[in-house]
C-alpha atoms as a PDB file:
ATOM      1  CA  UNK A   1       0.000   0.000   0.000  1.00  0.00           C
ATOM      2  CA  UNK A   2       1.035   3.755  -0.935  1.00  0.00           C
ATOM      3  CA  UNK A   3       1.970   6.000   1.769  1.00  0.00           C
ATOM      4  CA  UNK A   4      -0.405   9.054   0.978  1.00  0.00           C
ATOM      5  CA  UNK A   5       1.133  12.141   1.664  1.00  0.00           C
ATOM      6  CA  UNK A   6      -2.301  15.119   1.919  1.00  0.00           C
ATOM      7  CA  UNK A   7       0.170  18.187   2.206  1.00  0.00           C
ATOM      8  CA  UNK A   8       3.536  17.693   0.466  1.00  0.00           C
ATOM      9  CA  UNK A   9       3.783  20.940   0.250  1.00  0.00           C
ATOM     10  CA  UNK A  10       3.335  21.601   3.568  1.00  0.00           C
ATOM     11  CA  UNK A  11       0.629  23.850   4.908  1.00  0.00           C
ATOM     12  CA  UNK A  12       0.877  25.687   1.389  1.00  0.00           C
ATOM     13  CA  UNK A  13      -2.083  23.642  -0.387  1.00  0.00           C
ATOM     14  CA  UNK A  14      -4.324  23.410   2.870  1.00  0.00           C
ATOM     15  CA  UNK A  15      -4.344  27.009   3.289  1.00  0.00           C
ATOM     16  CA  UNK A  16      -4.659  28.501  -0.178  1.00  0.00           C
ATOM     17  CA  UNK A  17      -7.687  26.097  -0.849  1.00  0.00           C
ATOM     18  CA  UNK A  18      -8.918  27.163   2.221  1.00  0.00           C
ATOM     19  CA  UNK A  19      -8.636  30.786   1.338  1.00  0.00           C
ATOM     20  CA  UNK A  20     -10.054  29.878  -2.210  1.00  0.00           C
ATOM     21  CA  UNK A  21     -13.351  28.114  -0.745  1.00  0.00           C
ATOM     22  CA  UNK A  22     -13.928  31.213   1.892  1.00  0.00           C
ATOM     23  CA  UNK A  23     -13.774  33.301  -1.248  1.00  0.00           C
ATOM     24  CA  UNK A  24     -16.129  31.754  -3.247  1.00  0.00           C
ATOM     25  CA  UNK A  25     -18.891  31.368  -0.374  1.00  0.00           C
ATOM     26  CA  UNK A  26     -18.432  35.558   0.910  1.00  0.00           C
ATOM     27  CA  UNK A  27     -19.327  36.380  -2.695  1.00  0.00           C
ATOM     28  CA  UNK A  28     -21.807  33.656  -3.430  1.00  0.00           C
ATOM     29  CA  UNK A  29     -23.614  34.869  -0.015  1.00  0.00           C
ATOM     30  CA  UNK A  30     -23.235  39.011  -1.221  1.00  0.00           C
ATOM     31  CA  UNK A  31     -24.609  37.931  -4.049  1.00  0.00           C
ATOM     32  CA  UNK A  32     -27.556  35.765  -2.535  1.00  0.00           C
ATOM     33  CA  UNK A  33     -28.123  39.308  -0.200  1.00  0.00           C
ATOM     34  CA  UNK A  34     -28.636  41.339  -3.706  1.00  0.00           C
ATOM     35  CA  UNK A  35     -30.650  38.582  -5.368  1.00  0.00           C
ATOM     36  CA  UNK A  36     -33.395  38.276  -2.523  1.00  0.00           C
ATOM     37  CA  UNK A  37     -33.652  42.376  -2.515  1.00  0.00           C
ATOM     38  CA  UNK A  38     -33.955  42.517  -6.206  1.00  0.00           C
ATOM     39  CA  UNK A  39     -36.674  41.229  -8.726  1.00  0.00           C
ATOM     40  CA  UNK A  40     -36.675  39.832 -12.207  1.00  0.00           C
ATOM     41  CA  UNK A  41     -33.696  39.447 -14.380  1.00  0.00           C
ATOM     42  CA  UNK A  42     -31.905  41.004 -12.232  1.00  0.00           C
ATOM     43  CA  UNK A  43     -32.432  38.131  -9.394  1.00  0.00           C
ATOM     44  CA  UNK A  44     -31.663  35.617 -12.088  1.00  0.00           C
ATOM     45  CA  UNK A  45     -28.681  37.100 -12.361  1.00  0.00           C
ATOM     46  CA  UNK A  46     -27.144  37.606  -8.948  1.00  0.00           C
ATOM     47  CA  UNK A  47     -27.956  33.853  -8.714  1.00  0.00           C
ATOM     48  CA  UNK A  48     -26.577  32.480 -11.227  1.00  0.00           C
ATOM     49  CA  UNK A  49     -23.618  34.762 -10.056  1.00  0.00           C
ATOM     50  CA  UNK A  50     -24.018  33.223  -6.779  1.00  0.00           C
ATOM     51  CA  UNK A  51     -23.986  29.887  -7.855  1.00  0.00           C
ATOM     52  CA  UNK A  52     -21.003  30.088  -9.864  1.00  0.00           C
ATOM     53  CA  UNK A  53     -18.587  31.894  -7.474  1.00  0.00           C
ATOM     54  CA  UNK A  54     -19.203  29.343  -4.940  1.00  0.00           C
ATOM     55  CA  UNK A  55     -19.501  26.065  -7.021  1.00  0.00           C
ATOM     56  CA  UNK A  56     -16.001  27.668  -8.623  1.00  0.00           C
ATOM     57  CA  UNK A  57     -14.880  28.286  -5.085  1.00  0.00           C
ATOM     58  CA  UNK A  58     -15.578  24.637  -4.227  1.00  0.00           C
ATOM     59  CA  UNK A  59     -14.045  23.618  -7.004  1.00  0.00           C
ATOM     60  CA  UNK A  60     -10.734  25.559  -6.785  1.00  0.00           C
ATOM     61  CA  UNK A  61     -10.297  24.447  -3.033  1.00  0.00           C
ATOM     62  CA  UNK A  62     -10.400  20.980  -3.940  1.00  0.00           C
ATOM     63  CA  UNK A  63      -7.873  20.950  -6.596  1.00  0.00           C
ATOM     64  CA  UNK A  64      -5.857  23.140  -4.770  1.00  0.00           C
ATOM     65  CA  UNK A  65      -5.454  21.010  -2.210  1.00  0.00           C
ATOM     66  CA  UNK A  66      -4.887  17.918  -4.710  1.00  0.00           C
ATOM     67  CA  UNK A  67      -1.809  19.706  -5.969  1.00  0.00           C
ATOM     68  CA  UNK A  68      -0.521  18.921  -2.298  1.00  0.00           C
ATOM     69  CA  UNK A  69      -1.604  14.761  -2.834  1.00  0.00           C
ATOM     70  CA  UNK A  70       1.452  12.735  -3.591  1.00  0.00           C
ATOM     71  CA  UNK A  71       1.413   8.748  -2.957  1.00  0.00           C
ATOM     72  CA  UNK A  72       4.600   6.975  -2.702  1.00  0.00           C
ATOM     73  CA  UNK A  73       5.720   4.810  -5.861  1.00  0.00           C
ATOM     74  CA  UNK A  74       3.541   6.398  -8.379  1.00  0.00           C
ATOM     75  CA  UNK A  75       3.045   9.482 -10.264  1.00  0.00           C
ATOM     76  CA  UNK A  76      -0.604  11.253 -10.387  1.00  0.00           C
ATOM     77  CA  UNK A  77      -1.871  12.220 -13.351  1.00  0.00           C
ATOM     78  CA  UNK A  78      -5.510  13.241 -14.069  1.00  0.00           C
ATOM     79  CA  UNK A  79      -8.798  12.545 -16.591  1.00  0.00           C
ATOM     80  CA  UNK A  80      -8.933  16.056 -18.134  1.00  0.00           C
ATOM     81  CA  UNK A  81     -12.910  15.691 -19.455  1.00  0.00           C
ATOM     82  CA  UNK A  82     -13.651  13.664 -16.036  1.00  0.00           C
ATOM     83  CA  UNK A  83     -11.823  16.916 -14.268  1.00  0.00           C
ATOM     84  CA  UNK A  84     -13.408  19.572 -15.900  1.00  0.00           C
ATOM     85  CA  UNK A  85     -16.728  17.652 -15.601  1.00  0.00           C
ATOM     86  CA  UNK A  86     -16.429  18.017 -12.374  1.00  0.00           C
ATOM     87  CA  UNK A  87     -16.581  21.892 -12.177  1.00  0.00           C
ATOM     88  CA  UNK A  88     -19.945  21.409 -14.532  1.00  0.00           C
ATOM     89  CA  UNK A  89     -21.448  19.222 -11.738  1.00  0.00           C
ATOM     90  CA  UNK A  90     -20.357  21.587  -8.419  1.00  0.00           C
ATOM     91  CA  UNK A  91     -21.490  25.200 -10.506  1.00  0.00           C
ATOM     92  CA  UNK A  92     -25.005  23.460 -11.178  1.00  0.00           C
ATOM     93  CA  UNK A  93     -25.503  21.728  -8.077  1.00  0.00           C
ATOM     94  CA  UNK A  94     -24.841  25.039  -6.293  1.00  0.00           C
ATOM     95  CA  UNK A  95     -27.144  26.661  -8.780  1.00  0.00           C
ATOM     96  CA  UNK A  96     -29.636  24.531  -7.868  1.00  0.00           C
ATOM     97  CA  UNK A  97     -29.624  24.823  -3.904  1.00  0.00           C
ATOM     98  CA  UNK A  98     -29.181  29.019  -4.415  1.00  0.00           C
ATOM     99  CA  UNK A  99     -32.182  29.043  -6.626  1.00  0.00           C
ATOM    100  CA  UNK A 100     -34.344  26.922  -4.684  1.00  0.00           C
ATOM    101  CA  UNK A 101     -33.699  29.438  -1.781  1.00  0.00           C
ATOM    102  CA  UNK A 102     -33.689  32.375  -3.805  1.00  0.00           C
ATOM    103  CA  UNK A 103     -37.251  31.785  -5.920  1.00  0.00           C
ATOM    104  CA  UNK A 104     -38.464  29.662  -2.315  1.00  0.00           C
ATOM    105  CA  UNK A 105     -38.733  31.702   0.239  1.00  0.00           C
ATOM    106  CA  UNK A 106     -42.501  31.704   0.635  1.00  0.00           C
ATOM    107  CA  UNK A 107     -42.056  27.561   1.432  1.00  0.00           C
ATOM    108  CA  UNK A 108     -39.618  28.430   4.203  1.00  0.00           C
ATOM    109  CA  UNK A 109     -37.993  25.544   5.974  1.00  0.00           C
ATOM    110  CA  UNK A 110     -38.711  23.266   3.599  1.00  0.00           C
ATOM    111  CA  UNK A 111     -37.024  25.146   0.401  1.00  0.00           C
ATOM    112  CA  UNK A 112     -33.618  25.114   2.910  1.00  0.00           C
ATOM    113  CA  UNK A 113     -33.741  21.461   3.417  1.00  0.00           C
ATOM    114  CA  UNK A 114     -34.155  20.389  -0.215  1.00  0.00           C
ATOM    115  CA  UNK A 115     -31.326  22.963  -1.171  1.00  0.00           C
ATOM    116  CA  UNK A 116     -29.077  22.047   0.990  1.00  0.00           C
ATOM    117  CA  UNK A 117     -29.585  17.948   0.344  1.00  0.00           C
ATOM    118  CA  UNK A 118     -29.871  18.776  -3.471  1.00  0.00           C
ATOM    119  CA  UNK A 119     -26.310  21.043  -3.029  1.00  0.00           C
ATOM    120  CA  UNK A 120     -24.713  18.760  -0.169  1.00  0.00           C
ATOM    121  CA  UNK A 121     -25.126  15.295  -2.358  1.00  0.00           C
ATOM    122  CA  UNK A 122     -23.878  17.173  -5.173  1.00  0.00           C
ATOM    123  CA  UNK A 123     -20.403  18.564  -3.797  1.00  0.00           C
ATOM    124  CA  UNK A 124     -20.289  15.759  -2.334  1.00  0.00           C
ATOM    125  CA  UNK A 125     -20.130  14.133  -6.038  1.00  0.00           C
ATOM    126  CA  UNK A 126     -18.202  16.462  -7.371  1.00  0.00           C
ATOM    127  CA  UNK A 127     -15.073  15.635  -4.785  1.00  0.00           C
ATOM    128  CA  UNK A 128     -15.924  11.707  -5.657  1.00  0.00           C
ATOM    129  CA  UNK A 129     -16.101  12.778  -9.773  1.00  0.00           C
ATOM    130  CA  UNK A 130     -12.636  14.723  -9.078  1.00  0.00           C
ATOM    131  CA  UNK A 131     -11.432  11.694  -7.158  1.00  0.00           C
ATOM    132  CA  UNK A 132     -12.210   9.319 -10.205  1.00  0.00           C
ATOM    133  CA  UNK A 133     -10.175  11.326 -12.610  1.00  0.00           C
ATOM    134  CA  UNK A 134      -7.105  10.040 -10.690  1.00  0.00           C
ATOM    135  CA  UNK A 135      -5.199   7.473 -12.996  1.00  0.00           C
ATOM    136  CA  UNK A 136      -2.034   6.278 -10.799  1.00  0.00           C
ATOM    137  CA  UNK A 137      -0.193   3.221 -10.867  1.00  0.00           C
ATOM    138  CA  UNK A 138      -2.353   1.172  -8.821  1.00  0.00           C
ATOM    139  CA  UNK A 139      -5.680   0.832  -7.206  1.00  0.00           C
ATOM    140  CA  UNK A 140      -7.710   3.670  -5.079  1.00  0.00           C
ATOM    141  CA  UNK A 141     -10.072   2.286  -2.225  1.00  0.00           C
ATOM    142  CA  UNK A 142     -12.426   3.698  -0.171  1.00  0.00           C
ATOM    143  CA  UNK A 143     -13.133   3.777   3.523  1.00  0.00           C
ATOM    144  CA  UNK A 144     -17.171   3.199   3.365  1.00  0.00           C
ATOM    145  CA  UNK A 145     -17.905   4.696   6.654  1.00  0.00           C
ATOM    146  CA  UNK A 146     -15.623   7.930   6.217  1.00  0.00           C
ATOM    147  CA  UNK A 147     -16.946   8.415   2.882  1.00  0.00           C
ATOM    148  CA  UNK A 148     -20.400   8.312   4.684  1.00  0.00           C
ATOM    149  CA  UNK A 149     -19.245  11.080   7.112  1.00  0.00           C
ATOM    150  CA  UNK A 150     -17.674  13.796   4.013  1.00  0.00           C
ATOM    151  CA  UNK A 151     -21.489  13.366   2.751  1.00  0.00           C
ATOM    152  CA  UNK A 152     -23.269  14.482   6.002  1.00  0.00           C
ATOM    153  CA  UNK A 153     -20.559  17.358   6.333  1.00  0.00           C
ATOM    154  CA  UNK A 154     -21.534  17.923   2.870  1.00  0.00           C
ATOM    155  CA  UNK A 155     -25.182  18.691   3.601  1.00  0.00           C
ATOM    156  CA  UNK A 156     -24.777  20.374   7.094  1.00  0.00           C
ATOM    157  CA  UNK A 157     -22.446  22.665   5.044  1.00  0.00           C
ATOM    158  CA  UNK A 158     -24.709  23.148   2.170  1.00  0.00           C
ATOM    159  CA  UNK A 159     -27.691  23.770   4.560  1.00  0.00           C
ATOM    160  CA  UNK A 160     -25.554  26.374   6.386  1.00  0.00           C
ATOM    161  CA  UNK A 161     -24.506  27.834   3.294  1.00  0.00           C
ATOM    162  CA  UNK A 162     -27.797  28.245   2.074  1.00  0.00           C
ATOM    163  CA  UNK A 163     -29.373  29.776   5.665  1.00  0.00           C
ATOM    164  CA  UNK A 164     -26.951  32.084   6.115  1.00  0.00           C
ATOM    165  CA  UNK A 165     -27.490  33.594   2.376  1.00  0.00           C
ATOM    166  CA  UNK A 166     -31.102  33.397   3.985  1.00  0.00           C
ATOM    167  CA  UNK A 167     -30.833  35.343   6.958  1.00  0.00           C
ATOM    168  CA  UNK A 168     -27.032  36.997   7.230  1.00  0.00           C
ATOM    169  CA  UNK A 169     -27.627  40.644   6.181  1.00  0.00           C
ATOM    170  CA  UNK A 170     -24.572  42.710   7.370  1.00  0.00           C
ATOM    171  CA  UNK A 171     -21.278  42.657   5.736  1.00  0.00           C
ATOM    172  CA  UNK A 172     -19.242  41.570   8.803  1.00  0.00           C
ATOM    173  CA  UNK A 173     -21.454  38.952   9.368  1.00  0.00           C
ATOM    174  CA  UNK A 174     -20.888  37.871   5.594  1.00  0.00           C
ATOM    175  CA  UNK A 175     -17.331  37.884   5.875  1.00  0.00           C
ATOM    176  CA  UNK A 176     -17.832  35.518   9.467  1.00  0.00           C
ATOM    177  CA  UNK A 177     -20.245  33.055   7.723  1.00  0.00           C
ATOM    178  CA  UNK A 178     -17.817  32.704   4.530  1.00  0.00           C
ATOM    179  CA  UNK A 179     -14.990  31.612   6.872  1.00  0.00           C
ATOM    180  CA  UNK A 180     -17.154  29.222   8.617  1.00  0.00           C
ATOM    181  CA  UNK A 181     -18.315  27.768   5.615  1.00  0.00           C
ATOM    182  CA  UNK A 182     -14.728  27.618   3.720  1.00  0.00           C
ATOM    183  CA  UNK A 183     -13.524  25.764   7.022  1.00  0.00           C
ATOM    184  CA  UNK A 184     -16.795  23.240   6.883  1.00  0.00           C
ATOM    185  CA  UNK A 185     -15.940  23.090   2.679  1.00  0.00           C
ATOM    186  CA  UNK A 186     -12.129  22.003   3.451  1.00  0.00           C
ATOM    187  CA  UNK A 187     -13.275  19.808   6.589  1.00  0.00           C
ATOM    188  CA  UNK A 188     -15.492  17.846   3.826  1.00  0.00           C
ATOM    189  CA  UNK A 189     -12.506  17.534   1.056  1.00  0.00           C
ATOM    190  CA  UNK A 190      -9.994  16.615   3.925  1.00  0.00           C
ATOM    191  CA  UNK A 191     -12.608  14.202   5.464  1.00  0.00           C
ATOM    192  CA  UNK A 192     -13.162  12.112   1.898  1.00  0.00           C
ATOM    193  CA  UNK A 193      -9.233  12.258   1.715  1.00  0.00           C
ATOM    194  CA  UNK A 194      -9.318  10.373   5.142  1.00  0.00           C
ATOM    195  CA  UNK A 195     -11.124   7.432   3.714  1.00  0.00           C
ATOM    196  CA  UNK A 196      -8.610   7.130   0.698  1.00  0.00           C
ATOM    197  CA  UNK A 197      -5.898   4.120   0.342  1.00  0.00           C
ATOM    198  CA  UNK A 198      -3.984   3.202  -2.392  1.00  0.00           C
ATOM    199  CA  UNK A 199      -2.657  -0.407  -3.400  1.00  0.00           C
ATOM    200  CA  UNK A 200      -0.024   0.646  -5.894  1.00  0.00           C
ATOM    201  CA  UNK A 201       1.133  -2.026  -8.947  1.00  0.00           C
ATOM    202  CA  UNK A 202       4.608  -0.471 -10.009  1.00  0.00           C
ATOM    203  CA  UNK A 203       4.711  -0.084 -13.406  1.00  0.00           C
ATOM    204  CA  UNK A 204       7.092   1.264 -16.614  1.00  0.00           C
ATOM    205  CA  UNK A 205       3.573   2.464 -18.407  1.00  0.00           C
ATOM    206  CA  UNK A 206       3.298   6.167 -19.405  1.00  0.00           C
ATOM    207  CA  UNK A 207       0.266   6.966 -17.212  1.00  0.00           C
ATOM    208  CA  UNK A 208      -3.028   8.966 -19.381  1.00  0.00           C
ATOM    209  CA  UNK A 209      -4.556  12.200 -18.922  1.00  0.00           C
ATOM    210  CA  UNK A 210      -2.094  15.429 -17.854  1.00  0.00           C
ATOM    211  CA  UNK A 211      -0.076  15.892 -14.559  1.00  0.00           C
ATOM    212  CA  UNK A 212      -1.373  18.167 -12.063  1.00  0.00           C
ATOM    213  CA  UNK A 213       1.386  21.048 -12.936  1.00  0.00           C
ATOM    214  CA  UNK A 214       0.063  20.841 -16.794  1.00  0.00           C
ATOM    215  CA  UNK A 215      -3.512  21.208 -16.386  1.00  0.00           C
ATOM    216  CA  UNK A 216      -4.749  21.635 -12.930  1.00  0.00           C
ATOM    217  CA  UNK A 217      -2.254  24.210 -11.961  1.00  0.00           C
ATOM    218  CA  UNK A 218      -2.985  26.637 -14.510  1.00  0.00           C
ATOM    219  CA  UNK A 219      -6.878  25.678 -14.350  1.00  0.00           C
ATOM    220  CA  UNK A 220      -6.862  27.028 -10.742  1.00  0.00           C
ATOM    221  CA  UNK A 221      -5.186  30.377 -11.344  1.00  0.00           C
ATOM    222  CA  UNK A 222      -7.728  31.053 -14.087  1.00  0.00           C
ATOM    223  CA  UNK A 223     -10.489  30.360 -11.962  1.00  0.00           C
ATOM    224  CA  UNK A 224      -9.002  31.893  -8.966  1.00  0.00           C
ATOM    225  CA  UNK A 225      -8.267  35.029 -11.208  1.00  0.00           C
ATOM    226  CA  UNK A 226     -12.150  34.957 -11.787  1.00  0.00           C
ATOM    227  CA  UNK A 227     -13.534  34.837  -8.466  1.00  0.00           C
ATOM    228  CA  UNK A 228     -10.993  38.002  -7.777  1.00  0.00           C
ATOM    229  CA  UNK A 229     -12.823  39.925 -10.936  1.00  0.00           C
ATOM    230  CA  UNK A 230     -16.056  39.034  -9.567  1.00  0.00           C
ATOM    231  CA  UNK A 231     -15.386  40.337  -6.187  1.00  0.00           C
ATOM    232  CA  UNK A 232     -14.090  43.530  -7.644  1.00  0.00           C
ATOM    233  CA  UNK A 233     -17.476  43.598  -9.533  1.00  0.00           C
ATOM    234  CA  UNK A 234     -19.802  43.054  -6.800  1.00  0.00           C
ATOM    235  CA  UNK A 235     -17.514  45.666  -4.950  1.00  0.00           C
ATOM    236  CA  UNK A 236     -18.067  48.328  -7.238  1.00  0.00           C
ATOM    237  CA  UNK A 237     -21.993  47.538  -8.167  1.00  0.00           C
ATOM    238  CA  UNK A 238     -24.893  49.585  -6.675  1.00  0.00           C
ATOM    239  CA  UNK A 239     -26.593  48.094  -4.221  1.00  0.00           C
ATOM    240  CA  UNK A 240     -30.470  48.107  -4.435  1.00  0.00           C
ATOM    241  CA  UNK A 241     -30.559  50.851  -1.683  1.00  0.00           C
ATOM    242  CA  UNK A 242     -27.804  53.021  -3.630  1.00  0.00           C
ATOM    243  CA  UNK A 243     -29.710  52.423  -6.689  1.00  0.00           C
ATOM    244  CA  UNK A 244     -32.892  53.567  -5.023  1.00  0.00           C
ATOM    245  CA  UNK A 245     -31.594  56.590  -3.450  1.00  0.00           C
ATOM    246  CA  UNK A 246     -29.678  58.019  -6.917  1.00  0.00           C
ATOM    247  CA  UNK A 247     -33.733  57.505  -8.581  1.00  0.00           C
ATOM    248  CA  UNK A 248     -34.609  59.883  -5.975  1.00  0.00           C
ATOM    249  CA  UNK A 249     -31.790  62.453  -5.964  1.00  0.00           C
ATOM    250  CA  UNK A 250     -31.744  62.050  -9.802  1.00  0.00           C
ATOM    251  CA  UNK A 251     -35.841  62.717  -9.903  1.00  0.00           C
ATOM    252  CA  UNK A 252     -35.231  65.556  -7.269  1.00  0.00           C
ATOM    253  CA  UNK A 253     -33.262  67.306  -9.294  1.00  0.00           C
ATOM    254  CA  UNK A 254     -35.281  66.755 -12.554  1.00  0.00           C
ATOM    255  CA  UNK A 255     -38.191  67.982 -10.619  1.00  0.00           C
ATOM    256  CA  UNK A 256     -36.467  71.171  -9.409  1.00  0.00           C
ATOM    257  CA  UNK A 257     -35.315  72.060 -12.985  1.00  0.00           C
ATOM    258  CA  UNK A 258     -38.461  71.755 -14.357  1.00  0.00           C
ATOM    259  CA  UNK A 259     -40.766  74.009 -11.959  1.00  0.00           C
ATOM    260  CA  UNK A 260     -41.433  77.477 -13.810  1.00  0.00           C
ATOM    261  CA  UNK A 261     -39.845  80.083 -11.959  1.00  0.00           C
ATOM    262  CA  UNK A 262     -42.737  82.680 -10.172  1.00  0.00           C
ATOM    263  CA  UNK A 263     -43.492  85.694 -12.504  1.00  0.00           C
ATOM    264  CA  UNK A 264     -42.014  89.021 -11.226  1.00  0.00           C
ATOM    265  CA  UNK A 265     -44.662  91.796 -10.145  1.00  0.00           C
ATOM    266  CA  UNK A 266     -44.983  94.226 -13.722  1.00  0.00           C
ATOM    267  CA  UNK A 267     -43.999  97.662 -13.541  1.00  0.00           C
ATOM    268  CA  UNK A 268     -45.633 100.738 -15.645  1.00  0.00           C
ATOM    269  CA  UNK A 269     -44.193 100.715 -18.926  1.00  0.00           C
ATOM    270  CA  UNK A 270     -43.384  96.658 -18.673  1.00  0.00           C
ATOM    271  CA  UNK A 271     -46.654  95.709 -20.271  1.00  0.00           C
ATOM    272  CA  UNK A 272     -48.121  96.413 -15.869  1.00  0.00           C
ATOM    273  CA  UNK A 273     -51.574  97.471 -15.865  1.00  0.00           C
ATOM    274  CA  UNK A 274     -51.249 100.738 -13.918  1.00  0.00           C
ATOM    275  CA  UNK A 275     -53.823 100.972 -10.968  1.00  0.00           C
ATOM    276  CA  UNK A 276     -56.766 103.965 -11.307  1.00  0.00           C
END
């Protein structure tokens, strides 16, 4: 059996993906905040923003933190369709639990629970899908029980997730949720690495599919580079209440333009009726 080795960088990969996932869930909650105060298209919107910056987020902290796996006696290398597959599956899952709490709130409780299940199971398969793009000299097992316990963390993440886009308001508290939930995120991927062993064969054979360095590596920094130009974006957009108050100053001013000025009294000689 392969020694498994979760941070062979040290506390490098750990770290950054936790940093990665707590990005992704602050602006997929900011965004939840300005989807539930808008309407319309413009709901649709900040949702599917939402669910992309944290199913990205996800995403990114996972392979992040499979740039630090190395097993002894075999090189890694990685399914690139399987991979990128696996992005597909955690953006849409998360779509699916933000918009089920976003276009649900009239059914309450129940909305929550079906998002987070619905979100939970489907992280939870995108870590597994990620997992099965490994191709490695040998054979990759799984613990059944600690498998069981990433999917719970899963949901009770998820759920979280989703309640605290529900009821967390205030920036600070934003910023407190997202580093809750990028701690429950990595405590998921760290808990499904727990139930991994490897049987290695030693082999010669060139192994398929592209090392982590060619195609995850670079992967991540474009994906990281996009949850740091959506932040910047949701920085600089108008809230609904600054949107709301420049209608008003802007109609204000429209109205003060427009109001005929009074007439001034007439004079004799300036067309004034003179008084008998």
């Amino acid at each position: 059996m392969g020694h498994l080795d979760h941070a062979a960088y040290g506390w490098l990969t750990p770290a950054l993906s936790y940093v990665m996932a707590s990005i992704g869930a602050a602006l997929g909650l900011r965004c939840t905040v300005r989807a539930l105060a808008a309407t319309g298209t413009s709901r649709r919107n900040w949702l599917l923003t939402a669910a992309s910056a944290i199913g990205t987020g996800i995403w990114t902290m996972h392979f992040v933190a499979m740039l630090g796996f190395h097993v002894t006696g075999t090189e890694i290398h990685y399914n690139v369709p399987l991979t990128v597959l696996s992005l597909f599956v955690a953006v849409l899952v998360v779509g699916a639990g933000v918009f089920a709490v976003g276009y649900g709130t009239a059914h309450g409780r129940r909305s929550l629970v079906l998002g987070g299940l619905t979100t939970g199971l489907g992280v939870a398969s995108m870590h597994y899908l990620g997992m099965a793009a490994l191709r490695l000299h040998g054979r990759v097992a799984y613990d059944p029980l600690t498998v069981g316990l990433s999917v719970v963390i899963a949901v009770v993440a998820a759920t979280a997730a989703l309640w605290a886009a529900l009821n967390i308001k205030s920036p600070a508290a934003v910023a407190v949720a997202s580093l809750v939930m990028g701690l429950a995120v990595s405590s998921m991927h760290y808990t499904g690495m727990l139930a991994v062993s490897v049987h290695v064969t030693p082999s010669d054979r060139a192994l398929p599919g592209a090392t982590a360095l060619q195609f995850i590596f670079p992967l991540a920094v474009g994906l990281g580079s996009y949850l740091f130009i959506t932040a910047a974006f949701v920085a600089l957009s108008p809230t609904a209440d600054e949107r709301a108050a420049s209608a008003s100053a802007s109609g204000a001013a429209s109205g003060a333009v427009a109001a005929p000025a009074p007439a001034a009294p007439g004079r004799p000689g300036e067309g004034a009726v003179p008084a008998h």
